[in-house]
C-alpha atoms as a PDB file:
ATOM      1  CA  UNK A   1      16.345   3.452 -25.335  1.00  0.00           C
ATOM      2  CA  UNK A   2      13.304   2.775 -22.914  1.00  0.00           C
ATOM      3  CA  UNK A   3      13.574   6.495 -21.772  1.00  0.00           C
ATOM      4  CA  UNK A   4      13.088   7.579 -25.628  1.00  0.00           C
ATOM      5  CA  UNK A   5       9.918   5.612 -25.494  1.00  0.00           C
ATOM      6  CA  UNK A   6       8.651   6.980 -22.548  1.00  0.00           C
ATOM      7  CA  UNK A   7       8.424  10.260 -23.476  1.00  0.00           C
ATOM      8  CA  UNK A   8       5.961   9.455 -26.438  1.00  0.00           C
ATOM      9  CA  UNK A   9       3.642   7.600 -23.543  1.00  0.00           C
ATOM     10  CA  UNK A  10       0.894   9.814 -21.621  1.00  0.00           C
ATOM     11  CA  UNK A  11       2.037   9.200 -17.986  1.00  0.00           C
ATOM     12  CA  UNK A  12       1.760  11.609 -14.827  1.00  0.00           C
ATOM     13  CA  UNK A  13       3.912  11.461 -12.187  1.00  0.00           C
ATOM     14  CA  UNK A  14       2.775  11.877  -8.603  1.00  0.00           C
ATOM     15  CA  UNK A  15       4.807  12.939  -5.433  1.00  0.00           C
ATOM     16  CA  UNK A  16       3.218  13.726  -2.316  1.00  0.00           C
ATOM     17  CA  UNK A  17       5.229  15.522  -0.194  1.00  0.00           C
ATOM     18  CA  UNK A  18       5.473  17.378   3.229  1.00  0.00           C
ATOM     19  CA  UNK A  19       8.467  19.621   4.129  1.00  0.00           C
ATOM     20  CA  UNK A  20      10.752  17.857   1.366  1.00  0.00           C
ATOM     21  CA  UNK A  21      12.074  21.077   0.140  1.00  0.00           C
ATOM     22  CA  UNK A  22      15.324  19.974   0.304  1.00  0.00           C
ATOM     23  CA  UNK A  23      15.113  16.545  -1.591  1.00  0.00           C
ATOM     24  CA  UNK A  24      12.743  17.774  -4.370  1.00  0.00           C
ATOM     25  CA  UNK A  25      15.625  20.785  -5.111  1.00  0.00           C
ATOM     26  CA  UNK A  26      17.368  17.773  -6.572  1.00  0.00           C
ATOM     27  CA  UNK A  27      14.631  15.312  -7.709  1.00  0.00           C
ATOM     28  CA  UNK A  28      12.428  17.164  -9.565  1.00  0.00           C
ATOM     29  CA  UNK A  29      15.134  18.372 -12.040  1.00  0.00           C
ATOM     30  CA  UNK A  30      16.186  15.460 -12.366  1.00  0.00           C
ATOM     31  CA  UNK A  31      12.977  13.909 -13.046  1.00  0.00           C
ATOM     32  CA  UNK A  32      12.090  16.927 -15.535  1.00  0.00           C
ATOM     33  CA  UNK A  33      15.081  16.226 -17.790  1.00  0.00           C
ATOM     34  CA  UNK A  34      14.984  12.315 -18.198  1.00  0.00           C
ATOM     35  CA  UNK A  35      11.230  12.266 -18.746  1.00  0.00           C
ATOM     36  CA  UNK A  36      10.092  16.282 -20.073  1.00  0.00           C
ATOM     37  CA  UNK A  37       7.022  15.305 -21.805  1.00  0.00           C
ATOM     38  CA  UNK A  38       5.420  13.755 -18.748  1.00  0.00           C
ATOM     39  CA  UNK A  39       3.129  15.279 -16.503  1.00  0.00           C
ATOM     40  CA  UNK A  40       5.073  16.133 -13.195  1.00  0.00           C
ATOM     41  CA  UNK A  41       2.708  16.876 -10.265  1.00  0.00           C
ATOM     42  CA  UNK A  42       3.892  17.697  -6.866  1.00  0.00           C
ATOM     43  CA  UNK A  43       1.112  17.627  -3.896  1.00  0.00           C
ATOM     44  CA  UNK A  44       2.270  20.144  -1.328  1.00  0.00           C
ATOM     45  CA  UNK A  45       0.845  18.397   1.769  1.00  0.00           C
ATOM     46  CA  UNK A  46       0.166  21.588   4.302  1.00  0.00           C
ATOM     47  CA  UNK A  47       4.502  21.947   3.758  1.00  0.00           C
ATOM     48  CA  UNK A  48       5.608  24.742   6.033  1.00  0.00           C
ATOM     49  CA  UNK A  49       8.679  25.412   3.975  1.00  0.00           C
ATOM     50  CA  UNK A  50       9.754  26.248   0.530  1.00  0.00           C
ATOM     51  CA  UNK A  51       8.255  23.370  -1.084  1.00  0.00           C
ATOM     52  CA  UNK A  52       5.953  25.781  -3.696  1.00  0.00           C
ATOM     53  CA  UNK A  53       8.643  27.927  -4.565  1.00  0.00           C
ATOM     54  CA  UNK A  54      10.994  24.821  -5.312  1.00  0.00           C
ATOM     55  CA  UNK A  55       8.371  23.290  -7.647  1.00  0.00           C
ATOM     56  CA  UNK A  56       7.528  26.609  -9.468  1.00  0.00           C
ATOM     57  CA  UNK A  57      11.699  26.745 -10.238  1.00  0.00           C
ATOM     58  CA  UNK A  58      11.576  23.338 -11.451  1.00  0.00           C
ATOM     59  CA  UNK A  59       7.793  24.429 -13.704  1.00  0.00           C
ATOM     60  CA  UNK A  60       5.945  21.097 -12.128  1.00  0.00           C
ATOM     61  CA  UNK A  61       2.349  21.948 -11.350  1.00  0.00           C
ATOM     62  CA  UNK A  62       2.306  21.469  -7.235  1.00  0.00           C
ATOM     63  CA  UNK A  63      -1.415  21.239  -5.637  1.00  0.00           C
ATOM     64  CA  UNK A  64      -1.393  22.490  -2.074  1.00  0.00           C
ATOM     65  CA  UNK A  65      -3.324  20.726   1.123  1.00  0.00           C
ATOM     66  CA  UNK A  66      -3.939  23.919   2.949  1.00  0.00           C
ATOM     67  CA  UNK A  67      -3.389  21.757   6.295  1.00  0.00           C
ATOM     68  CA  UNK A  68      -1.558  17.979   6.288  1.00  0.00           C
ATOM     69  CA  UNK A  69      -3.923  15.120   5.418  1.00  0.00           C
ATOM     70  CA  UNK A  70      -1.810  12.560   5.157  1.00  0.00           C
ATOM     71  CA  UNK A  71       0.273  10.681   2.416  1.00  0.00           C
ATOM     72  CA  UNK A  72      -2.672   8.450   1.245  1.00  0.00           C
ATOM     73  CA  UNK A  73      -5.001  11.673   0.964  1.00  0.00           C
ATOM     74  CA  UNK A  74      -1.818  13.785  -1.235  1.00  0.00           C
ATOM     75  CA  UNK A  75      -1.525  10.407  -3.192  1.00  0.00           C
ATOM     76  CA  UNK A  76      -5.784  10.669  -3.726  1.00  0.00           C
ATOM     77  CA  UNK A  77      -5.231  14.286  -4.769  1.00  0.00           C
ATOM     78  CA  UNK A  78      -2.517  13.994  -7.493  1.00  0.00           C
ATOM     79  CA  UNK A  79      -4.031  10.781  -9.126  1.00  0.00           C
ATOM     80  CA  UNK A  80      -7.770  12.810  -9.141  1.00  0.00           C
ATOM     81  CA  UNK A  81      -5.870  15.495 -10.962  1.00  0.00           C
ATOM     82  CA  UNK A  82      -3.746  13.389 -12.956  1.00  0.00           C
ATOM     83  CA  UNK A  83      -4.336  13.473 -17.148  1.00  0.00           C
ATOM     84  CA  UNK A  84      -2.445  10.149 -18.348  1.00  0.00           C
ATOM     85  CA  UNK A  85      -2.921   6.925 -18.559  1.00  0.00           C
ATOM     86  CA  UNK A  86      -0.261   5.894 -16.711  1.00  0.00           C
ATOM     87  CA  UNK A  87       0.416   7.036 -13.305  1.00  0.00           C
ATOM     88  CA  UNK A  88       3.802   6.756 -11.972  1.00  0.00           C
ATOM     89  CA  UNK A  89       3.766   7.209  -7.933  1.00  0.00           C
ATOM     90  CA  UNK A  90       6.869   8.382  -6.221  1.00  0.00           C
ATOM     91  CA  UNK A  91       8.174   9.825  -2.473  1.00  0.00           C
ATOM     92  CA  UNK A  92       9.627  13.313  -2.326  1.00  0.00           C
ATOM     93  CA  UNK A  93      12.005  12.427  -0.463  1.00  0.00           C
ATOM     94  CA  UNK A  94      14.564  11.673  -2.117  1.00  0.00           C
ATOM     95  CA  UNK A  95      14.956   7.637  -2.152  1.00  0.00           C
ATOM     96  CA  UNK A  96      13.192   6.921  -5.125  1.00  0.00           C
ATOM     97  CA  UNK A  97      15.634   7.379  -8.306  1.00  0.00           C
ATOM     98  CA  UNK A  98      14.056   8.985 -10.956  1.00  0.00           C
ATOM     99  CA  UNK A  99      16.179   6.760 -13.688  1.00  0.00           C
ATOM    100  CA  UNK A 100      14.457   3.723 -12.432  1.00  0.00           C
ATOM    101  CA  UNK A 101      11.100   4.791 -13.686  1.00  0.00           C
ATOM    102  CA  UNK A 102      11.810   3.429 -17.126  1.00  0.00           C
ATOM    103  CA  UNK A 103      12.375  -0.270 -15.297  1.00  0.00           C
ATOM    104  CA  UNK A 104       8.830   0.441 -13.837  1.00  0.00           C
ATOM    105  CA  UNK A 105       7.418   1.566 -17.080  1.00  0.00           C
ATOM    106  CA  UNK A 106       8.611  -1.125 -19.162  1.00  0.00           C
ATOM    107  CA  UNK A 107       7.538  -3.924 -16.686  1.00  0.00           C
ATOM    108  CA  UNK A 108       3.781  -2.562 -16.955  1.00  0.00           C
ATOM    109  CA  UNK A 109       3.993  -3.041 -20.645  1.00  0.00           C
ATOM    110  CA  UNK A 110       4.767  -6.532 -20.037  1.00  0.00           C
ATOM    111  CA  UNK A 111       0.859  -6.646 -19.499  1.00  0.00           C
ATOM    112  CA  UNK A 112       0.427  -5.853 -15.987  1.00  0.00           C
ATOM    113  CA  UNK A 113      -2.106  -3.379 -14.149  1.00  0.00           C
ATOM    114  CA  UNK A 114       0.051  -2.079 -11.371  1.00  0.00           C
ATOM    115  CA  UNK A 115       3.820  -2.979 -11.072  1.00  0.00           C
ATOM    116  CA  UNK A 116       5.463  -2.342  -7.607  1.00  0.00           C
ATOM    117  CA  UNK A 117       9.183  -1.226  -6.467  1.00  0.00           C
ATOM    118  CA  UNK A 118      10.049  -4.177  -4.683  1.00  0.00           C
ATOM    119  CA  UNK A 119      12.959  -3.027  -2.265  1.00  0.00           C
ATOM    120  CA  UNK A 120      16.141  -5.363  -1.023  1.00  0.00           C
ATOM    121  CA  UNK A 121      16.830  -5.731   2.467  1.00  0.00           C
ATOM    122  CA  UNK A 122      19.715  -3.499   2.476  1.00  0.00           C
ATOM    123  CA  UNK A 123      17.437  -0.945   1.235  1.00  0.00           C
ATOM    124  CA  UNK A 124      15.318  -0.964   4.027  1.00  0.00           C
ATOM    125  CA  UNK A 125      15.319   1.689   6.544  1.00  0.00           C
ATOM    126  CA  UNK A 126      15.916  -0.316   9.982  1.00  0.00           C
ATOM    127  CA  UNK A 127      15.924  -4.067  10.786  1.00  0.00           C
ATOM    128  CA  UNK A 128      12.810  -3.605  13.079  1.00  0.00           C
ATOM    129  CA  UNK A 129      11.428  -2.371   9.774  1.00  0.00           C
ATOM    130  CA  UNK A 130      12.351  -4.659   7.619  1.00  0.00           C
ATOM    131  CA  UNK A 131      11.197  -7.479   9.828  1.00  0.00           C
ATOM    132  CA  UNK A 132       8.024  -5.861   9.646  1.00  0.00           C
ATOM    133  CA  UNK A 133       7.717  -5.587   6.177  1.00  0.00           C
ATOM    134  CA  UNK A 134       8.158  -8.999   6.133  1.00  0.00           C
ATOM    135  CA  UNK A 135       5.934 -10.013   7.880  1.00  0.00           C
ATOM    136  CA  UNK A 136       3.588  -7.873   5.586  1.00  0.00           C
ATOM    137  CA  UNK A 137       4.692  -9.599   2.625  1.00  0.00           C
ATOM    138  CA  UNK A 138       4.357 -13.276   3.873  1.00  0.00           C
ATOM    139  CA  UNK A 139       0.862 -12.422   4.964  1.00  0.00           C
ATOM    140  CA  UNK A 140      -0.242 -11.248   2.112  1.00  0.00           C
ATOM    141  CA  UNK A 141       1.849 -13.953   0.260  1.00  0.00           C
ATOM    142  CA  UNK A 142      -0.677 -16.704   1.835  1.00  0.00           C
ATOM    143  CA  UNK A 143      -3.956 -14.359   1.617  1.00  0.00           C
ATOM    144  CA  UNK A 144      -3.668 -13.660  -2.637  1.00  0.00           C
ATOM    145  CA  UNK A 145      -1.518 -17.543  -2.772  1.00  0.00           C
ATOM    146  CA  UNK A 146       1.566 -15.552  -5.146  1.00  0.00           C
ATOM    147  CA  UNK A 147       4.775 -14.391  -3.937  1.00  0.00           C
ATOM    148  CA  UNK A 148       4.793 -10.485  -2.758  1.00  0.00           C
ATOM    149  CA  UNK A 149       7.825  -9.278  -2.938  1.00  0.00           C
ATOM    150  CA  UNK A 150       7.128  -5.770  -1.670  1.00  0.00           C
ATOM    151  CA  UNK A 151       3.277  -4.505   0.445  1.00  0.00           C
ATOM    152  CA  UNK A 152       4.543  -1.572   1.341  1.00  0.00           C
ATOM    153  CA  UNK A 153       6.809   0.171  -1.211  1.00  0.00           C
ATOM    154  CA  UNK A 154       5.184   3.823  -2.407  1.00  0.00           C
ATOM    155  CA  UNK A 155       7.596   3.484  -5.642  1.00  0.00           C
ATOM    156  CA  UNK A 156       5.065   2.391  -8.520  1.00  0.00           C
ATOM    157  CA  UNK A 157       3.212   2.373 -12.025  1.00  0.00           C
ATOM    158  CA  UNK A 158      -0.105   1.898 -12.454  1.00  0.00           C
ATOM    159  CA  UNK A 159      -2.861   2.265 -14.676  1.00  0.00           C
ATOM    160  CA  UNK A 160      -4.892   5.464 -13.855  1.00  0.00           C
ATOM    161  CA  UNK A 161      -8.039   4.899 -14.638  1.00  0.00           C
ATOM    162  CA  UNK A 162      -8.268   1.139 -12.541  1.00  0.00           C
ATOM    163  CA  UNK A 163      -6.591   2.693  -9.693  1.00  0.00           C
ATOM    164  CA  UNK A 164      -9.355   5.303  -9.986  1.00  0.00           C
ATOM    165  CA  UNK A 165     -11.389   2.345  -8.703  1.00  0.00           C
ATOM    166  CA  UNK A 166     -10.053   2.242  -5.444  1.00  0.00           C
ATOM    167  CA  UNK A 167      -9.489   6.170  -4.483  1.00  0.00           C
ATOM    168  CA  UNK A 168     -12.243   5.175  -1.893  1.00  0.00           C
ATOM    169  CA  UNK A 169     -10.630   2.128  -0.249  1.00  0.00           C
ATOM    170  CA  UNK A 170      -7.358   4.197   0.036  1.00  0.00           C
ATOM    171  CA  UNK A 171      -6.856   5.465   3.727  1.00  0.00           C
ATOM    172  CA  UNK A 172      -5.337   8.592   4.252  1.00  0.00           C
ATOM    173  CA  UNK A 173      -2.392   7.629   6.258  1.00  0.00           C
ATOM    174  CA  UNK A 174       0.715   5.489   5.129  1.00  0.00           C
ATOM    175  CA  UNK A 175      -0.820   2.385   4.212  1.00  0.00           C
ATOM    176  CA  UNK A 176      -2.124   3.109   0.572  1.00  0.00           C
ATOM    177  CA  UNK A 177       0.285   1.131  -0.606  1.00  0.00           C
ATOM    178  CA  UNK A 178      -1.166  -1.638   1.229  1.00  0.00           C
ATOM    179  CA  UNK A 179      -4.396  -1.340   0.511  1.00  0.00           C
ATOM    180  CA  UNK A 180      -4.216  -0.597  -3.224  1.00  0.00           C
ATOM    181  CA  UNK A 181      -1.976  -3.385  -3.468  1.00  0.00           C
ATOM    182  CA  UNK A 182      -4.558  -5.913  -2.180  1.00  0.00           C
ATOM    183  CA  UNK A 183      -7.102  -3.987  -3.873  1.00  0.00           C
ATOM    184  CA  UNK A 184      -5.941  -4.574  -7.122  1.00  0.00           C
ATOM    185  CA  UNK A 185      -5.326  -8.463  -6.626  1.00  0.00           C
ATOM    186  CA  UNK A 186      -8.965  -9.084  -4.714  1.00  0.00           C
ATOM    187  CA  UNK A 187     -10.266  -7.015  -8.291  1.00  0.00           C
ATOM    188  CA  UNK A 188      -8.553  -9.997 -10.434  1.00  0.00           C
ATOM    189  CA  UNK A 189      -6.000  -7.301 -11.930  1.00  0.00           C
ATOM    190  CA  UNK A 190      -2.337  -8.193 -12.727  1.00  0.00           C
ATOM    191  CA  UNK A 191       0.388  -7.271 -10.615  1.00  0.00           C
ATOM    192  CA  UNK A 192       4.423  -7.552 -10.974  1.00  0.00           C
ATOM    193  CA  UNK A 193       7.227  -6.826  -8.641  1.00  0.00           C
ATOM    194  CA  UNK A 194      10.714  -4.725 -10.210  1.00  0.00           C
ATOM    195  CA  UNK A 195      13.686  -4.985  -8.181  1.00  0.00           C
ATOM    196  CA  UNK A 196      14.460  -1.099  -7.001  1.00  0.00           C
ATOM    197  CA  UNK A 197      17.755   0.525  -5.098  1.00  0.00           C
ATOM    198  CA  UNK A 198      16.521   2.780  -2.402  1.00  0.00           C
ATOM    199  CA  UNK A 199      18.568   5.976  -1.295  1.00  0.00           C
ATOM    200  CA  UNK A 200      18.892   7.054   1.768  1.00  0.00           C
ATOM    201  CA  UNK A 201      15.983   9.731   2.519  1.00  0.00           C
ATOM    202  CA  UNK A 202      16.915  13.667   2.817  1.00  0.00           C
ATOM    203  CA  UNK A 203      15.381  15.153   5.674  1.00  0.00           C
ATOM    204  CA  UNK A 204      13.349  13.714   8.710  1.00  0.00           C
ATOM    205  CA  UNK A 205      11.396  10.966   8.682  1.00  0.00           C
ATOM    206  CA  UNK A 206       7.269  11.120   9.220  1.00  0.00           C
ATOM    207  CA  UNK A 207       6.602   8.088  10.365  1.00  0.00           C
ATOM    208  CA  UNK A 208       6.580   7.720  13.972  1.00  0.00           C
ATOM    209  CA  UNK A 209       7.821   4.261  15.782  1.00  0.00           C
ATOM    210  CA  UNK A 210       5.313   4.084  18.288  1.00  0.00           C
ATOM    211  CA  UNK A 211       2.308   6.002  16.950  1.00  0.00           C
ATOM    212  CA  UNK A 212       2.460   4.773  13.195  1.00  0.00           C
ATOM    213  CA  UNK A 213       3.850   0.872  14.520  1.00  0.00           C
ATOM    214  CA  UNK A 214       0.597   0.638  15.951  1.00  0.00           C
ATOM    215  CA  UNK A 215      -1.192   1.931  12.413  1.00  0.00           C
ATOM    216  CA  UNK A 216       1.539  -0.529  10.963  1.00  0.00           C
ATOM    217  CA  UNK A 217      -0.110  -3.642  13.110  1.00  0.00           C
ATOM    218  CA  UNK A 218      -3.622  -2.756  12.022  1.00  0.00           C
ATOM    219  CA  UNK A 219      -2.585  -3.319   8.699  1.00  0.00           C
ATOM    220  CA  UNK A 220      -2.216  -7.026   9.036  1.00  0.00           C
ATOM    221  CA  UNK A 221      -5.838  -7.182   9.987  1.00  0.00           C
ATOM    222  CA  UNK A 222      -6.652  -4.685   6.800  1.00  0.00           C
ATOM    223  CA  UNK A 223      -4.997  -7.164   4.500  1.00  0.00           C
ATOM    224  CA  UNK A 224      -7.524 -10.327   5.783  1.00  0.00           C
ATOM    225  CA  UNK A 225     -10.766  -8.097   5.642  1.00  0.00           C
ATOM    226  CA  UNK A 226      -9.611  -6.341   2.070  1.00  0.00           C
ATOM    227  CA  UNK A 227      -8.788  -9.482   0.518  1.00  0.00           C
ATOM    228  CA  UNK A 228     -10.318 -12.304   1.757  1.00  0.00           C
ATOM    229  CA  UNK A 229     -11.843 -12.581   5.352  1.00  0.00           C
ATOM    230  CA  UNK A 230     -12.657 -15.810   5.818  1.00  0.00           C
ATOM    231  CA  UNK A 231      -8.642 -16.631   5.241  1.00  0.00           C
ATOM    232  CA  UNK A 232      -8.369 -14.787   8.292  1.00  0.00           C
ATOM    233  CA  UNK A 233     -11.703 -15.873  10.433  1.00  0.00           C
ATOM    234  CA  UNK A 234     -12.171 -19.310   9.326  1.00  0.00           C
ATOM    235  CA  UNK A 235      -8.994 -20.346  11.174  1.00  0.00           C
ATOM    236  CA  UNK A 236      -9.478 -18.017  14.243  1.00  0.00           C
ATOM    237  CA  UNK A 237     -12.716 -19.549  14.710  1.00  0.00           C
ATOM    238  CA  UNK A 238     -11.527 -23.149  14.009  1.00  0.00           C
ATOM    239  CA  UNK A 239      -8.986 -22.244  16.933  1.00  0.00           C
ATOM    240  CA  UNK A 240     -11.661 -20.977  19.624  1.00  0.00           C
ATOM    241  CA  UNK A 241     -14.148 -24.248  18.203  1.00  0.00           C
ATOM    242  CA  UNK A 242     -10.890 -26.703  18.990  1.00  0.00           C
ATOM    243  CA  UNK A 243     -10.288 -24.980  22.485  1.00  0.00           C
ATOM    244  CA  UNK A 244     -14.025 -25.468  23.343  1.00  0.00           C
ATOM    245  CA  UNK A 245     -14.117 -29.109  22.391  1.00  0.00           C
ATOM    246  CA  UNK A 246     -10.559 -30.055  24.070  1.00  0.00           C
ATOM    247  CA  UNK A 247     -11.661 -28.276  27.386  1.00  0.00           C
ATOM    248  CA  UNK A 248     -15.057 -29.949  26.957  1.00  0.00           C
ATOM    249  CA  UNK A 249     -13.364 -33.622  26.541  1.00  0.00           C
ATOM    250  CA  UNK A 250     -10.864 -32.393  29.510  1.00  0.00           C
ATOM    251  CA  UNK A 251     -13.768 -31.638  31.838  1.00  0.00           C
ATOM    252  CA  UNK A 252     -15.920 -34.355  30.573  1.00  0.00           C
ATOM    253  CA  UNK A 253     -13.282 -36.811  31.509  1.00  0.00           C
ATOM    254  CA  UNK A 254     -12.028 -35.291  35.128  1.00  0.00           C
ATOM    255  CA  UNK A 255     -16.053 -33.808  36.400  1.00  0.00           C
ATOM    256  CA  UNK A 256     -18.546 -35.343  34.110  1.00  0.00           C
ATOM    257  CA  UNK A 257     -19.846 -32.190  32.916  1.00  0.00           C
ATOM    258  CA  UNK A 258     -20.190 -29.511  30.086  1.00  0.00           C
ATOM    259  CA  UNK A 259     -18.622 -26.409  31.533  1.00  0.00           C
ATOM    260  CA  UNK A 260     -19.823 -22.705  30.538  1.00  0.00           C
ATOM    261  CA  UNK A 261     -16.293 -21.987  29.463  1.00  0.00           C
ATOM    262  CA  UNK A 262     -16.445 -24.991  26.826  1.00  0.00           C
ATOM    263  CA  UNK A 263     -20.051 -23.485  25.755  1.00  0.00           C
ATOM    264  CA  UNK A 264     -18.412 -19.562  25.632  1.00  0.00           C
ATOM    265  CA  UNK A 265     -15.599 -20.826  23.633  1.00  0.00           C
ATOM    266  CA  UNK A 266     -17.780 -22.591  21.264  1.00  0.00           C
ATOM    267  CA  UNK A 267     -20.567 -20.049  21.088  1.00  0.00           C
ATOM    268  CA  UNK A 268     -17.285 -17.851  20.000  1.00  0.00           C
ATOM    269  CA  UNK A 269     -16.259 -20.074  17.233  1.00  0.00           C
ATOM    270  CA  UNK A 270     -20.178 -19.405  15.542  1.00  0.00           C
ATOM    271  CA  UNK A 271     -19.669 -16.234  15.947  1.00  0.00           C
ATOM    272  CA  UNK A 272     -16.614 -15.110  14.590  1.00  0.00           C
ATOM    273  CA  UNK A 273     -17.409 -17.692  11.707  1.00  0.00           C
ATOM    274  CA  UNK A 274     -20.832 -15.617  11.042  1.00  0.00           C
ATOM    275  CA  UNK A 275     -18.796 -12.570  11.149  1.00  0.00           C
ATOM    276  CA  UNK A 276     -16.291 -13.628   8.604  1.00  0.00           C
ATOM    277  CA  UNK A 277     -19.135 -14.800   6.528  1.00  0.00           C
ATOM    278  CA  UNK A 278     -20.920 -11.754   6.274  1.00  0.00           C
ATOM    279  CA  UNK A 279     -17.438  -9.498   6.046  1.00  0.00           C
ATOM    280  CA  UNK A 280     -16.772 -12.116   3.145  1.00  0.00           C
ATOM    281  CA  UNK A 281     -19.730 -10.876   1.482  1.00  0.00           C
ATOM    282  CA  UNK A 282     -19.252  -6.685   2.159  1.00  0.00           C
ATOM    283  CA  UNK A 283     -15.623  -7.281   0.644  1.00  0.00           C
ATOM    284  CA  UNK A 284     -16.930  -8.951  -2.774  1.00  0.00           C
ATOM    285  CA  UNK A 285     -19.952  -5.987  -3.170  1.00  0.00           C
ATOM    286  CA  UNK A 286     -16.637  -3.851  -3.136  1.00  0.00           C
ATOM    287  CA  UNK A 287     -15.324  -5.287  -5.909  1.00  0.00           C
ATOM    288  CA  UNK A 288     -18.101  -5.458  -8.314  1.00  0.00           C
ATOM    289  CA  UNK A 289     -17.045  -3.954 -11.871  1.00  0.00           C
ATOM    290  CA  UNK A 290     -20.445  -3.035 -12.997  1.00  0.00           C
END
């Protein structure tokens, strides 16, 4: 019944993809029969297989990277060339399940802006990634003050012409979903969670432990200074300020003096206070609607 209404709707669907030949043989029928009204768009991200030729046999319109950007940068492409209203983001491949876009779509018309495919634990690809993600969604739990069920799931609806807003926020890497994600609560927008079942992926993963961890970590910083950054300086710099005074009262009480550690650590405190002041005020110029 929700799949009958679906097709009336103006929605595009978006999957980036890079060498997922093999999953999109099976996906993008798939996708093509449940929903054949929508607008399927496949962004060939520098692929050095048969990615074109499987989206021509399936008749999806595919928009080729002549070298690899990055996921963020296909994700930029497909929703600049997208016509609906709706855009439905997906990975090629081959965890998403096409059936659970209606659960998606019918969420969203609950009356939110973006709604997110928040995965189970079991769905996760590795404990060291799950623990991660985690740790993602607590963060950002504290930083917005709602529960986030899911930072970094690329399975999701949104409304095309807000996340339009944001195409120059978005990083070009993996961590769009981060971003836009925080984006879209710092903007005041509404967003919901939808419990998702995640396949396991066809093919070889991108994402490199060591290389993209290290991206991965840098996100926890991007999710203070998108958001909110005193939330993450004001208590960094009440840390350094509480340091100063104890060694202060410490030396004070054993040599009768003010040290120039107890002044460096202080100094510190003002500073990274300052800094967080100013980034607060950078972050909300971002997020004017004028």
């Amino acid at each position: 019944m929700i799949e009958r209404q679906i097709v009336s709707e103006k929605i595009s669907i978006v999957i980036p993809a890079k060498n997922e030949a093999r999953s999109l043989e099976k996906l993008l029928p798939e996708i093509v029969r449940r929903y054949p009204e929508a607008e399927v768009i496949v962004v060939n991200d520098g692929s050095t297989d048969d990615t074109i030729e499987v989206c021509k046999a399936s008749g999806v319109r595919v928009i080729t990277h002549n070298y690899s950007k990055g996921n963020g940068a296909a994700v930029k492409t497909g929703a600049r060339a997208a016509a609906g209203e709706i855009l439905v983001l997906m990975d090629g491949d081959g965890q998403h399940r096409p059936d659970e876009i209606a659960k998606l779509l019918a969420k969203y018309h609950e009356g939110y802006h973006l709604v997110v495919g928040a995965r189970a634990r079991v769905s996760q690809a590795s404990k060291g990634r799950w623990v991660a993600n985690s740790l993602y969604n607590t963060l950002a739990s504290w930083m917005v003050g709602h529960t986030v069920d899911d930072l970094t799931s690329g399975f999701r609806v949104v409304n095309l012409s807000k996340f339009r807003e944001f195409l120059s926020l978005l990083p070009n890497g993996f961590s769009y979903p981060t971003t836009s994600t925080m984006a879209f609560f710092r903007a005041g927008y509404s967003v919901g969670y939808e419990p998702i079942t995640v396949e396991k992926r066809l093919g070889k993963s991108h994402i490199r432990l060591l290389k993209d961890g290290t991206r991965f970590l840098l996100i926890i910083f991007k999710i203070g200074t998108l958001y909110s950054p005193l939330k993450i300086f004001f208590p960094l710099s009440m840390l350094f300020a509480s340091v100063g005074l104890g060694y202060y009262g410490f030396t004070y009480l054993t040599d009768g003096r003010f040290t120039n550690m107890s002044a460096l650590l202080l100094s510190t405190s003002v500073v990274i206070f300052l800094i967080g002041l100013v980034s607060e005020q950078v972050t909300s110029l971002l997020y004017r609607n004028d």
